[in-house]
N, C-alpha and C. Protein backbone atom coordinates (compact mmCIF):
# COMPACT_ATOMS: atom_id res chain seq x y z
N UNK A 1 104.93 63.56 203.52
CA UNK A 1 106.11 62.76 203.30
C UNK A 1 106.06 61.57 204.27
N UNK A 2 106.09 60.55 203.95
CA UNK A 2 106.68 59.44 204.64
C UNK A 2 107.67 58.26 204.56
N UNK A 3 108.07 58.00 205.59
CA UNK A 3 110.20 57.32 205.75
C UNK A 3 109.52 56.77 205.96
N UNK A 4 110.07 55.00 205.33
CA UNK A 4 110.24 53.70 205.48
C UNK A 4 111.37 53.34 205.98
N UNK A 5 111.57 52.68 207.40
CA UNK A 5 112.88 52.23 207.62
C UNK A 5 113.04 50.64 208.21
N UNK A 6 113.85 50.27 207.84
CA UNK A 6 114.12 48.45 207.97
C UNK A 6 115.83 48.70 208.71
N UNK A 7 115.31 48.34 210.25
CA UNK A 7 117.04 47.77 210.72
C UNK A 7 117.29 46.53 210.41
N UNK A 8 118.69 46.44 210.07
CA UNK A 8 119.10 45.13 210.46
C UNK A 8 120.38 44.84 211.19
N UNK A 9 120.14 43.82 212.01
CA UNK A 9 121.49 43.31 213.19
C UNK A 9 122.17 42.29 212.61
N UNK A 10 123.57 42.81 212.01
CA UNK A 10 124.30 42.31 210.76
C UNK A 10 125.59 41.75 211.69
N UNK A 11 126.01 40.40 211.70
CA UNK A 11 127.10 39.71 212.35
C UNK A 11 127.98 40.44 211.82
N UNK A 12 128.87 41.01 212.74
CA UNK A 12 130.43 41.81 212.79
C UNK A 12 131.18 40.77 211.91
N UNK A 13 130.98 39.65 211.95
CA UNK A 13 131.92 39.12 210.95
C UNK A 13 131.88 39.04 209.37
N UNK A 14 130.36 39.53 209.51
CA UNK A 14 129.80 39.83 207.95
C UNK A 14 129.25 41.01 207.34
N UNK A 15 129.92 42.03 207.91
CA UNK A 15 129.82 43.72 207.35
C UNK A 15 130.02 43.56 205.91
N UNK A 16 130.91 43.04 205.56
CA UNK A 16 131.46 43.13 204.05
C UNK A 16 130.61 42.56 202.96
N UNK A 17 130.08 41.54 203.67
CA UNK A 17 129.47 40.55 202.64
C UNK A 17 127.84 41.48 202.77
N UNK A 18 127.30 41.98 203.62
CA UNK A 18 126.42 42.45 203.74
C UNK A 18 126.07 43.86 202.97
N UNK A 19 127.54 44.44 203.01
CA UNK A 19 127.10 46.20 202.46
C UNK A 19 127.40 45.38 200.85
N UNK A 20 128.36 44.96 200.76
CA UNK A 20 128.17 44.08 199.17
C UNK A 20 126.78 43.87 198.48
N UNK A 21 126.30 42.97 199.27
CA UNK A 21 124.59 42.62 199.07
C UNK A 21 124.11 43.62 198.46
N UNK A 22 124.09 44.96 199.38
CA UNK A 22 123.42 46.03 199.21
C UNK A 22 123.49 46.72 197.81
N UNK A 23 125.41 46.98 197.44
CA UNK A 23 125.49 47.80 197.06
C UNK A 23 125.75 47.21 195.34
N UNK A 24 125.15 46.05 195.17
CA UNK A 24 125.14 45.11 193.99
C UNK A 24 123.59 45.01 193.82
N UNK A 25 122.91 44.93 194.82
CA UNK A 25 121.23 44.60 194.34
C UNK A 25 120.95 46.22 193.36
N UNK A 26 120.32 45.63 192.59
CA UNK A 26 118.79 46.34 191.91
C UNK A 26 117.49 46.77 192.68
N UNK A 27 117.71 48.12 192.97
CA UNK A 27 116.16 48.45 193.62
C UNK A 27 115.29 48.51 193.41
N UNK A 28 115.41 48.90 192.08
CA UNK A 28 114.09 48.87 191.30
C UNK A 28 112.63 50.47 192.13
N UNK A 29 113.38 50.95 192.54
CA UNK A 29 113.05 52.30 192.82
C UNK A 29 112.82 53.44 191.82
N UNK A 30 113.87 53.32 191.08
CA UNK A 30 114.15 54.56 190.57
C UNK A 30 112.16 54.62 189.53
N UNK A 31 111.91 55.89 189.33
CA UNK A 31 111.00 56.10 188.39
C UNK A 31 109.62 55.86 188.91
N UNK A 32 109.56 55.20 190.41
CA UNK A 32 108.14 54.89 190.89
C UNK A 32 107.08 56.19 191.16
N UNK A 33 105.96 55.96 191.15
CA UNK A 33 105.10 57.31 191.71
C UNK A 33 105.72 57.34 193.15
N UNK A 34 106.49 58.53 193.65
CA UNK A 34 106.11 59.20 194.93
C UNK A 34 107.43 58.46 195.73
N UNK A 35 108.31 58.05 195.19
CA UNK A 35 109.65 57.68 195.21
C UNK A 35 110.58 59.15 195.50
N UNK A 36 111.50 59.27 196.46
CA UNK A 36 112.14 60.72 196.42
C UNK A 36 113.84 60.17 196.78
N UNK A 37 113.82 59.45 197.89
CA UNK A 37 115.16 59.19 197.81
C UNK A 37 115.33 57.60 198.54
N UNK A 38 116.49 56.84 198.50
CA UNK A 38 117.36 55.61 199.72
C UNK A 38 118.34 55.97 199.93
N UNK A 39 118.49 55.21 201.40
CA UNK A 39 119.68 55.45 202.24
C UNK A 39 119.78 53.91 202.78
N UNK A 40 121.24 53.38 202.66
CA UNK A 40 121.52 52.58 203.45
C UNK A 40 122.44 53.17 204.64
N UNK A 41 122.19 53.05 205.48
CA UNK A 41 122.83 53.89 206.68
C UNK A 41 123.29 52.59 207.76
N UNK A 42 124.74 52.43 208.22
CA UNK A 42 125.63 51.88 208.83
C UNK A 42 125.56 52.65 210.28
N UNK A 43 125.11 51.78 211.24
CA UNK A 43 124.64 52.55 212.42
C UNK A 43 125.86 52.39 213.78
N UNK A 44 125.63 52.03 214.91
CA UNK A 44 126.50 51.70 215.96
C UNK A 44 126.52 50.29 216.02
N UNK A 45 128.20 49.73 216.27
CA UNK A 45 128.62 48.65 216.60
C UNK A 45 128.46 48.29 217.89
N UNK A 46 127.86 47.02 218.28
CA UNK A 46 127.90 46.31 219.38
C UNK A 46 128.55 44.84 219.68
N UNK A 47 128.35 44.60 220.83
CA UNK A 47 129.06 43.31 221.02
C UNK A 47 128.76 41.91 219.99
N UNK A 48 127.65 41.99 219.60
CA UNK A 48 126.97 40.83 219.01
C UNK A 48 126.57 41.09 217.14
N UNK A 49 126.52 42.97 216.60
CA UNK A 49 126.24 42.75 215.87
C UNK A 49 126.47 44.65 215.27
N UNK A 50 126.31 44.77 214.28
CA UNK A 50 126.52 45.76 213.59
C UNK A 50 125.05 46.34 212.92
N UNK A 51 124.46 47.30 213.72
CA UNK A 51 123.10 48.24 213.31
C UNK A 51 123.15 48.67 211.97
N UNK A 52 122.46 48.16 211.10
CA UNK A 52 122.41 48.54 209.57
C UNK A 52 120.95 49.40 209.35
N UNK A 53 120.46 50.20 208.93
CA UNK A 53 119.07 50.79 208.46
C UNK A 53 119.14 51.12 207.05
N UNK A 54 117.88 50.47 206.32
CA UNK A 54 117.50 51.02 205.18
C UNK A 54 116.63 52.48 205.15
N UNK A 55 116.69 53.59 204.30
CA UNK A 55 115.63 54.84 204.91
C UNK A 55 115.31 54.99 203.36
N UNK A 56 113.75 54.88 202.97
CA UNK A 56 113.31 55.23 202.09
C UNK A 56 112.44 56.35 202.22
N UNK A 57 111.98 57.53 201.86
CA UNK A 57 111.61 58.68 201.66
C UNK A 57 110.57 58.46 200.72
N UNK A 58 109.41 58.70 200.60
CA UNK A 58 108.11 58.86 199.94
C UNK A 58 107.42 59.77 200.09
N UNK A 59 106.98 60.53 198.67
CA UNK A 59 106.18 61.27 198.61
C UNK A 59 104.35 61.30 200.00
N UNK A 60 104.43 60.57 199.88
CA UNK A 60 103.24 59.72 200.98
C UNK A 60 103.23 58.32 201.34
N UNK A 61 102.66 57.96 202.13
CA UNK A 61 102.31 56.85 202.73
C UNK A 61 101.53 56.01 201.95
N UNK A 62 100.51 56.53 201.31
CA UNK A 62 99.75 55.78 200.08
C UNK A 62 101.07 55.44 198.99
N UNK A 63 101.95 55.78 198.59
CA UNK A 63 103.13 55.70 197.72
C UNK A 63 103.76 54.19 197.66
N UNK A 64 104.17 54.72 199.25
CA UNK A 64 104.63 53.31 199.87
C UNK A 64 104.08 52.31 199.77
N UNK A 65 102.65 51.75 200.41
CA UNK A 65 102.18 51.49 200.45
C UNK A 65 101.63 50.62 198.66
N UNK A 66 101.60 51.54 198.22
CA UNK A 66 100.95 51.36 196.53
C UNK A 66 102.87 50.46 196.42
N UNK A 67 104.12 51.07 196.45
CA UNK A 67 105.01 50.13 195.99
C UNK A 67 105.13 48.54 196.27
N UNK A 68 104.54 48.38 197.60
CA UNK A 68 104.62 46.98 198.74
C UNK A 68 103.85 46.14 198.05
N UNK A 69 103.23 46.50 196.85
CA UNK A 69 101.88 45.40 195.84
C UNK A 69 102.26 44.94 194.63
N UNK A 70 103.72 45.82 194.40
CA UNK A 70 104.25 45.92 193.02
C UNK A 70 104.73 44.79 192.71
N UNK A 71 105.30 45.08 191.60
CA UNK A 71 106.02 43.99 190.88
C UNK A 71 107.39 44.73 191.08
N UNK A 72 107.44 45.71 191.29
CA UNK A 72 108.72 46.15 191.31
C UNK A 72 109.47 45.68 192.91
N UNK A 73 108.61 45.65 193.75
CA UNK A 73 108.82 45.43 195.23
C UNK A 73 109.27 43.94 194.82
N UNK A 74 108.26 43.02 194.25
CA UNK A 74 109.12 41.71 194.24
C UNK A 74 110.24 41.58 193.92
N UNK A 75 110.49 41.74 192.59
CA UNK A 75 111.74 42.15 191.90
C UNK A 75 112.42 42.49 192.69
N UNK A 76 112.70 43.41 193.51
CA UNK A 76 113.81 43.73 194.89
C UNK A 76 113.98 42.64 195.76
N UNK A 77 112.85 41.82 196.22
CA UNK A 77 113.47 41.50 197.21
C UNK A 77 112.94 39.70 196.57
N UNK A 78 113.11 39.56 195.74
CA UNK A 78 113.15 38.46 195.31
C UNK A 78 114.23 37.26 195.78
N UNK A 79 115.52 37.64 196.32
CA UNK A 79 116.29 36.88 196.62
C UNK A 79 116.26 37.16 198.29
N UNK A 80 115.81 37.97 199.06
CA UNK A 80 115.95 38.01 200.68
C UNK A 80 115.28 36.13 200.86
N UNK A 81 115.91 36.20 201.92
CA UNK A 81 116.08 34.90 202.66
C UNK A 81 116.57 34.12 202.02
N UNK A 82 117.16 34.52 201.38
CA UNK A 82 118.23 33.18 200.81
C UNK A 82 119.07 32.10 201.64
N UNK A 83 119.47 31.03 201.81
CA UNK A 83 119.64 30.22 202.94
C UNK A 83 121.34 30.54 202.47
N UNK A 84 121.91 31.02 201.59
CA UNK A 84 123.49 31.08 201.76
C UNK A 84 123.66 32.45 202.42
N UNK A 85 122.64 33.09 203.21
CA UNK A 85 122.65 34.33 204.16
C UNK A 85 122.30 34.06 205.60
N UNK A 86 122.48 32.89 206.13
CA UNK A 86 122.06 32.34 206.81
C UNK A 86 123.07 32.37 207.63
N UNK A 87 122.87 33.18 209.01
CA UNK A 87 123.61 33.79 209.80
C UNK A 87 124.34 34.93 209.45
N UNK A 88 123.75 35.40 208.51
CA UNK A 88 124.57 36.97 208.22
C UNK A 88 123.54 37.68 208.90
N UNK A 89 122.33 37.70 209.17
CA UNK A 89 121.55 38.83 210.70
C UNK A 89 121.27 38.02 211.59
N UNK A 90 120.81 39.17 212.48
CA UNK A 90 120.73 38.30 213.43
C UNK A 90 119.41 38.47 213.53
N UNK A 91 118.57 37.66 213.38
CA UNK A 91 116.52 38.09 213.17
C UNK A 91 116.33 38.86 211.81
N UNK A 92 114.82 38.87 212.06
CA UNK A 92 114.59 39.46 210.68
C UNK A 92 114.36 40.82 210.92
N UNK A 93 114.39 41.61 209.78
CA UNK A 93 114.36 43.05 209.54
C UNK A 93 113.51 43.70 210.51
N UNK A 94 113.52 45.29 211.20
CA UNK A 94 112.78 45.14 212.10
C UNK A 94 112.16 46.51 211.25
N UNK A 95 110.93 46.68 210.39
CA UNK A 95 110.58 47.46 209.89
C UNK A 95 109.66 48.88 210.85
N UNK A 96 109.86 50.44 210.55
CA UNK A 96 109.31 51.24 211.03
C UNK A 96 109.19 52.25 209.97
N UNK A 97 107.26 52.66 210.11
CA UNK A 97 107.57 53.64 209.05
C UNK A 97 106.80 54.58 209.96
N UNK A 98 107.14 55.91 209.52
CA UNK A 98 106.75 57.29 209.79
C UNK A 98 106.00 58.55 209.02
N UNK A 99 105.46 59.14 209.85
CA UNK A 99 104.65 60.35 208.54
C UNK A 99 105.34 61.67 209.22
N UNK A 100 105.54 62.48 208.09
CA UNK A 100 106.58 63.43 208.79
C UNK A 100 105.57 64.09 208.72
N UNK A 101 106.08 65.18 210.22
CA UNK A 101 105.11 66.23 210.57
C UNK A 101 105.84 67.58 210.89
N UNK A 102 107.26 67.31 210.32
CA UNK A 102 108.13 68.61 210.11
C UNK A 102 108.79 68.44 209.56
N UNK A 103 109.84 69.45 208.83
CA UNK A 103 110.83 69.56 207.91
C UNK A 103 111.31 70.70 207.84
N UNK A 104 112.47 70.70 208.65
CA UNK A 104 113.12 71.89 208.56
C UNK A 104 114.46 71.94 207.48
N UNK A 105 114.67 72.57 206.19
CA UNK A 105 115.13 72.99 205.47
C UNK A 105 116.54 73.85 205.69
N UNK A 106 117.36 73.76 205.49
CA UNK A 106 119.02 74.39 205.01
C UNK A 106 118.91 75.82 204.13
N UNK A 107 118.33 77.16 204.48
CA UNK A 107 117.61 77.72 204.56
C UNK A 107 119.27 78.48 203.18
N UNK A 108 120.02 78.67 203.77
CA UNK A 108 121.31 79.14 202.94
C UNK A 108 121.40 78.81 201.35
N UNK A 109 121.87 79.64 200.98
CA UNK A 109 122.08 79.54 199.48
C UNK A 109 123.77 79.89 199.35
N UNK A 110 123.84 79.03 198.38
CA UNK A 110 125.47 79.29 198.08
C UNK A 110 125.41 80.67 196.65
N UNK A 111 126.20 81.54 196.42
CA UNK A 111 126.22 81.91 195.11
C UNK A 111 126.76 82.18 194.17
C-alpha cells in the first residue's frame, strides 16, 4: 500500500473558498487501477495559515505513480494555479508519499 499526501498552507481568510475548490472539483479517481480511497483532511490552525492535507491511498506505489502520466491526473488538476487563487496558499503544495509497512486493522465485528 502506498499514501500520497499534498499539504497545503491555506490563508485563514480563505478556508471557505478553498474547501469549496475541493469539494466541487472532479477527481477523476474513481475506477483507476490500484485506487482505494481520498481524504481531504483540515489540519491545525496557525497564526498565518490553516494546514490542509490531501491523503490518497494506493494499492502500490507503481499505481501512483502509473496515475501521475495519466490523462486522468491532467484532467484533475488542469485548473491548479489558476491566477484568481492567487493568495489563497501560502507556497506550493508540499507533496509526501509513503509505503506502508504496517496496518493494523479494527479487529471487532459488529453483529
Amino acid at each position: 500500500m502506498y499514501i500520497a499526501m499534498n499539504r497545503f498552507r491555506v490563508n485563514p481568510e480563505r478556508v471557505e473558498e478553498f474547501a469549496q475548490i475541493w469539494l466541487e472539483r472532479e477527481t477523476h479517481l474513481q475506477g483507476l487501477p490500484g485506487f482505494e480511497a481520498f481524504h481531504m483532511l483540515r489540519g491545525p490552525e496557525r497564526e498565518d495559515h490553516v494546514l490542509y492535507a490531501s491523503h490518497t491511498v494506493w494499492r502500490s506505489r507503481e499505481d501512483f505513480e502509473a496515475w501521475t502520466r495519466s490523462e486522468a491526473f491532467r484532467k484533475a488538476h488542469a485548473s491548479a494555479g489558476q491566477s484568481k487563487r492567487e493568495g489563497l496558499y501560502l507556497g506550493p503544495p508540499n507533496f509526501e508519499g509513503f509505503e506502508v509497512i504496517q496496518t493494523v486493522d479494527n479487529e471487532e465485528t459488529t453483529p
